[in-house]
Protein backbone atom coordinates (compact mmCIF):
# COMPACT_ATOMS: atom_id res chain seq x y z
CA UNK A 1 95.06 106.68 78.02
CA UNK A 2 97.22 103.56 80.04
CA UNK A 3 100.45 102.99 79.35
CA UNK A 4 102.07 99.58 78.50
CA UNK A 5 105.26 97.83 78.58
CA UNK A 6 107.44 96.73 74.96
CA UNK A 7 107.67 93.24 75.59
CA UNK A 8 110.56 92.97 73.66
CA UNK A 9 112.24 95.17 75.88
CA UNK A 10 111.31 94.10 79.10
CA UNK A 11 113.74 92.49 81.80
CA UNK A 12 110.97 90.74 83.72
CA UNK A 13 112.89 92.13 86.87
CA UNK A 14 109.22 93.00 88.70
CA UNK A 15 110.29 96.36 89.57
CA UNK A 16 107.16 97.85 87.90
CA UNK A 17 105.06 95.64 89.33
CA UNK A 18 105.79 96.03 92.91
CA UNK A 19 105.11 100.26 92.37
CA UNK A 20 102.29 100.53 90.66
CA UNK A 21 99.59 102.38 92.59
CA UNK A 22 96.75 100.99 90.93
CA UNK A 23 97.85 97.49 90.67
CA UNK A 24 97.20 97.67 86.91
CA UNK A 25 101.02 95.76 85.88
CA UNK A 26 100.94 91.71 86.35
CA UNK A 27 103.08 89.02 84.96
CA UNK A 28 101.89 86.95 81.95
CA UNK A 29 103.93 84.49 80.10
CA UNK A 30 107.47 86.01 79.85
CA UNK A 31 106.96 89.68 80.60
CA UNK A 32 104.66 91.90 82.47
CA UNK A 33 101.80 93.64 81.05
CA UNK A 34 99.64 96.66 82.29
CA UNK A 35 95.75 96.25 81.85
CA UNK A 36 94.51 99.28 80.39
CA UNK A 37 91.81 99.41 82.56
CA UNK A 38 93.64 99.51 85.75
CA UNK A 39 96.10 102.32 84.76
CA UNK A 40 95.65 105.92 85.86
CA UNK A 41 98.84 106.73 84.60
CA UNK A 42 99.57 107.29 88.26
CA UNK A 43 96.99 110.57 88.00
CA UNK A 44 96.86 111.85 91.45
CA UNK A 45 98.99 109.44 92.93
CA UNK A 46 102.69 110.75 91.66
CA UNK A 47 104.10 113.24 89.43
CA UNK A 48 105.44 111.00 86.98
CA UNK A 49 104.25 107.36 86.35
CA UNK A 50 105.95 104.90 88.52
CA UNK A 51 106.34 102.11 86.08
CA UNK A 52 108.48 104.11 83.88
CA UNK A 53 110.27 105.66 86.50
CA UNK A 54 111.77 102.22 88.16
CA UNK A 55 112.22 100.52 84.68
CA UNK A 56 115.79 100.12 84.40
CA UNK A 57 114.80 99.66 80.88
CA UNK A 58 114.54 103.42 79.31
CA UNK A 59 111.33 103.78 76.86
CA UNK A 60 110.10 100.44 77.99
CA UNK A 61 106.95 101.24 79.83
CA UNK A 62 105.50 104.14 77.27
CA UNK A 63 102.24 105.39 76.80
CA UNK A 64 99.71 103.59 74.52
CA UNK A 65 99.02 104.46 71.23
């Protein structure tokens, strides 16, 4: 699984972007997005995944469905 970010919710601040391991998060239109095939979920990298973790955003960066 990857996780992805509710556009709808998303600040565009670039936090995520900057701390994502596996370079998976980029900036598309008005809000970032995470390609699916990039994300590890931050497996073996961190504890928790980094995108989530510097969203000041609760719940915006989730894990796909």
């Amino acid at each position: 699984m990857a996780f992805k970010i509710i556009a709808s919710q998303c600040t565009a601040c670039g936090a995520c972007e900057f701390e994502c391991p596996s370079a998976a998060i980029r900036f598309k239109g008005e809000t970032y997005i995470i390609d699916p095939k990039k994300c590890t979920e931050c497996e073996g990298a961190f504890d928790v995944q980094q995108c989530a973790n510097v969203c000041p955003v609760p719940n915006t960066c989730v894990k796909a469905a």
